[in-house]
Protein backbone atom coordinates (compact mmCIF):
# COMPACT_ATOMS: atom_id res chain seq x y z
CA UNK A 1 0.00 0.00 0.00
CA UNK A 2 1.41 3.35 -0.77
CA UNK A 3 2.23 6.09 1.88
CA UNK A 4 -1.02 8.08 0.56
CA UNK A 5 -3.14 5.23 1.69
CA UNK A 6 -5.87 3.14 -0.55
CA UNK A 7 -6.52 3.95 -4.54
CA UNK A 8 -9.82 4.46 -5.73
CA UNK A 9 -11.88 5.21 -9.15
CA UNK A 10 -14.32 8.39 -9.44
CA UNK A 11 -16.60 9.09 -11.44
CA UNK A 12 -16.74 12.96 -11.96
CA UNK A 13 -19.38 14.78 -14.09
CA UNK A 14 -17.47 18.09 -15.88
CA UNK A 15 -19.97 19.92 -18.35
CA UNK A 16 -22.33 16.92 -18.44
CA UNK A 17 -19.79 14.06 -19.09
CA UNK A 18 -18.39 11.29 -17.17
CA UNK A 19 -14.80 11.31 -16.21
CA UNK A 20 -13.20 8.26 -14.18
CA UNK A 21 -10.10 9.37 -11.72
CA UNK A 22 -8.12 7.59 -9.93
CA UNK A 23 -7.09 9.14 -6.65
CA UNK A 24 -5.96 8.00 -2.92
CA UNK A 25 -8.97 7.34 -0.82
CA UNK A 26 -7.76 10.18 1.21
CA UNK A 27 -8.32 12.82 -1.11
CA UNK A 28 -11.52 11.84 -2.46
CA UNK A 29 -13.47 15.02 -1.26
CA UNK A 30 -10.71 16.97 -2.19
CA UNK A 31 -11.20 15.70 -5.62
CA UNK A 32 -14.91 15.88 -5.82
CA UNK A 33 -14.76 19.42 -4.79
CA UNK A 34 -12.00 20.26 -7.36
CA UNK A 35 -14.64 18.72 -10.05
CA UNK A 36 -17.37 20.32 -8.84
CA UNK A 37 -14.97 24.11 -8.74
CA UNK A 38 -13.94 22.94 -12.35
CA UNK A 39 -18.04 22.17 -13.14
CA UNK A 40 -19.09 25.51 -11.96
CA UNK A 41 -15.96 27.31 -13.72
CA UNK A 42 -16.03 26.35 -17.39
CA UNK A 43 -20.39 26.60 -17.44
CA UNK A 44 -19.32 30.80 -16.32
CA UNK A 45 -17.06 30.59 -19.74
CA UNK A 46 -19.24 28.76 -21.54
CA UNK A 47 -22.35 31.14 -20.24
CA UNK A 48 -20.30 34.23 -21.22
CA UNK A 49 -20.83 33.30 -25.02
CA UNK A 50 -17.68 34.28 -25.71
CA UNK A 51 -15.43 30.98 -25.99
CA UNK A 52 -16.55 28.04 -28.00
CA UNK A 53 -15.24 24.28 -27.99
CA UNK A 54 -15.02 22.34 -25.19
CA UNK A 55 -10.95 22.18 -25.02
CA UNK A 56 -11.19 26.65 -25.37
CA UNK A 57 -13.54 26.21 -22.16
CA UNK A 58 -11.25 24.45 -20.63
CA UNK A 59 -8.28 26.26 -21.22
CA UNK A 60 -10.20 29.44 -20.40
CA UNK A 61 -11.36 28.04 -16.87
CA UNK A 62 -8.20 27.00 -15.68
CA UNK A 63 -6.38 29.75 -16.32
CA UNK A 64 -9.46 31.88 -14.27
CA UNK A 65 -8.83 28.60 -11.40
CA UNK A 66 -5.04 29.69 -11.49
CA UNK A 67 -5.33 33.50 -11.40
CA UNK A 68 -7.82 33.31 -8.65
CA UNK A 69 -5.25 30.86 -6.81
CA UNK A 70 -1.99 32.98 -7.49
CA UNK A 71 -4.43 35.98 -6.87
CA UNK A 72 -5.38 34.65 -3.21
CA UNK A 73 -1.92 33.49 -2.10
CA UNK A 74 -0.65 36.85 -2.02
CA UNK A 75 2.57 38.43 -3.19
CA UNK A 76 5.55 36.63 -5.30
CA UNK A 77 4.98 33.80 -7.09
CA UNK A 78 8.08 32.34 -8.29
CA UNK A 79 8.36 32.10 -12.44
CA UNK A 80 9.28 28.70 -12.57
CA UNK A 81 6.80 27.64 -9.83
CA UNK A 82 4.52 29.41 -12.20
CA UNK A 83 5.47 27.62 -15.16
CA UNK A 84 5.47 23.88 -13.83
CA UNK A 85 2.32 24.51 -12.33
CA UNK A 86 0.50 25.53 -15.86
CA UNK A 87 2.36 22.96 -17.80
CA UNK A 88 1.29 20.25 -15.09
CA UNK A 89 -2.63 21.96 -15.55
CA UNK A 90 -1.77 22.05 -19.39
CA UNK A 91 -0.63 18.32 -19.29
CA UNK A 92 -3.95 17.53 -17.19
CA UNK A 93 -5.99 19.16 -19.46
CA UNK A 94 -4.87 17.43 -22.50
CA UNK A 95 -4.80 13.85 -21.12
CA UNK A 96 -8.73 15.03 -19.97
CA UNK A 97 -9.87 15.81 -23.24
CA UNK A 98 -7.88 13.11 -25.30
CA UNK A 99 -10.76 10.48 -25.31
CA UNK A 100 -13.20 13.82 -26.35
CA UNK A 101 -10.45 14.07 -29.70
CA UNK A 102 -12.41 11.36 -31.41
CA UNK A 103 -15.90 13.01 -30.55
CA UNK A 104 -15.40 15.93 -32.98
């Protein structure tokens, strides 16, 4: 068993489709919560009317997720911090919408 505890399966609904997760039993509120913050912030873009396609949405609602985070930890953010931090969201993002690739 790994230091983190049990692995489990999710099933998360993001814009009205089904995403399974895997995540450590531990964290599973954590991750329904990030779902839900994800949920609530790509409908805003998408409600705006002024980004189209679900990967634009996407895009669009993490970087509002990450300017609100950077925004409410205060001053000094280190660049490279910065930088892993989007290409880890970038890299999340991408291995998200993958299966959707074959949709369109």
């Amino acid at each position: 068993m790994s230091a983190s505890g049990k692995v489990i399966s999710l099933d998360v609904s993001i814009m009205g489709r089904e995403y399974r997760v895997a995540c450590p039993e531990i964290e599973r509120e954590r991750l329904l919560q990030s779902a839900a913050l994800l949920d609530r912030k790509m409908r805003e873009v998408k409600e705006s009317g002024k980004v189209s396609g679900l990967e634009r949405i996407a895009v669009m609602a993490a970087l509002n997720i990450t300017h609100d985070y950077i925004s409410s930890r205060g001053v000094g953010v280190e660049p490279g911090e910065l930088i892993s931090r989007l290409a880890h969201m970038n890299a999340a993002l991408d291995y998200a919408l993958a299966p959707q690739d074959n949709l369109l």
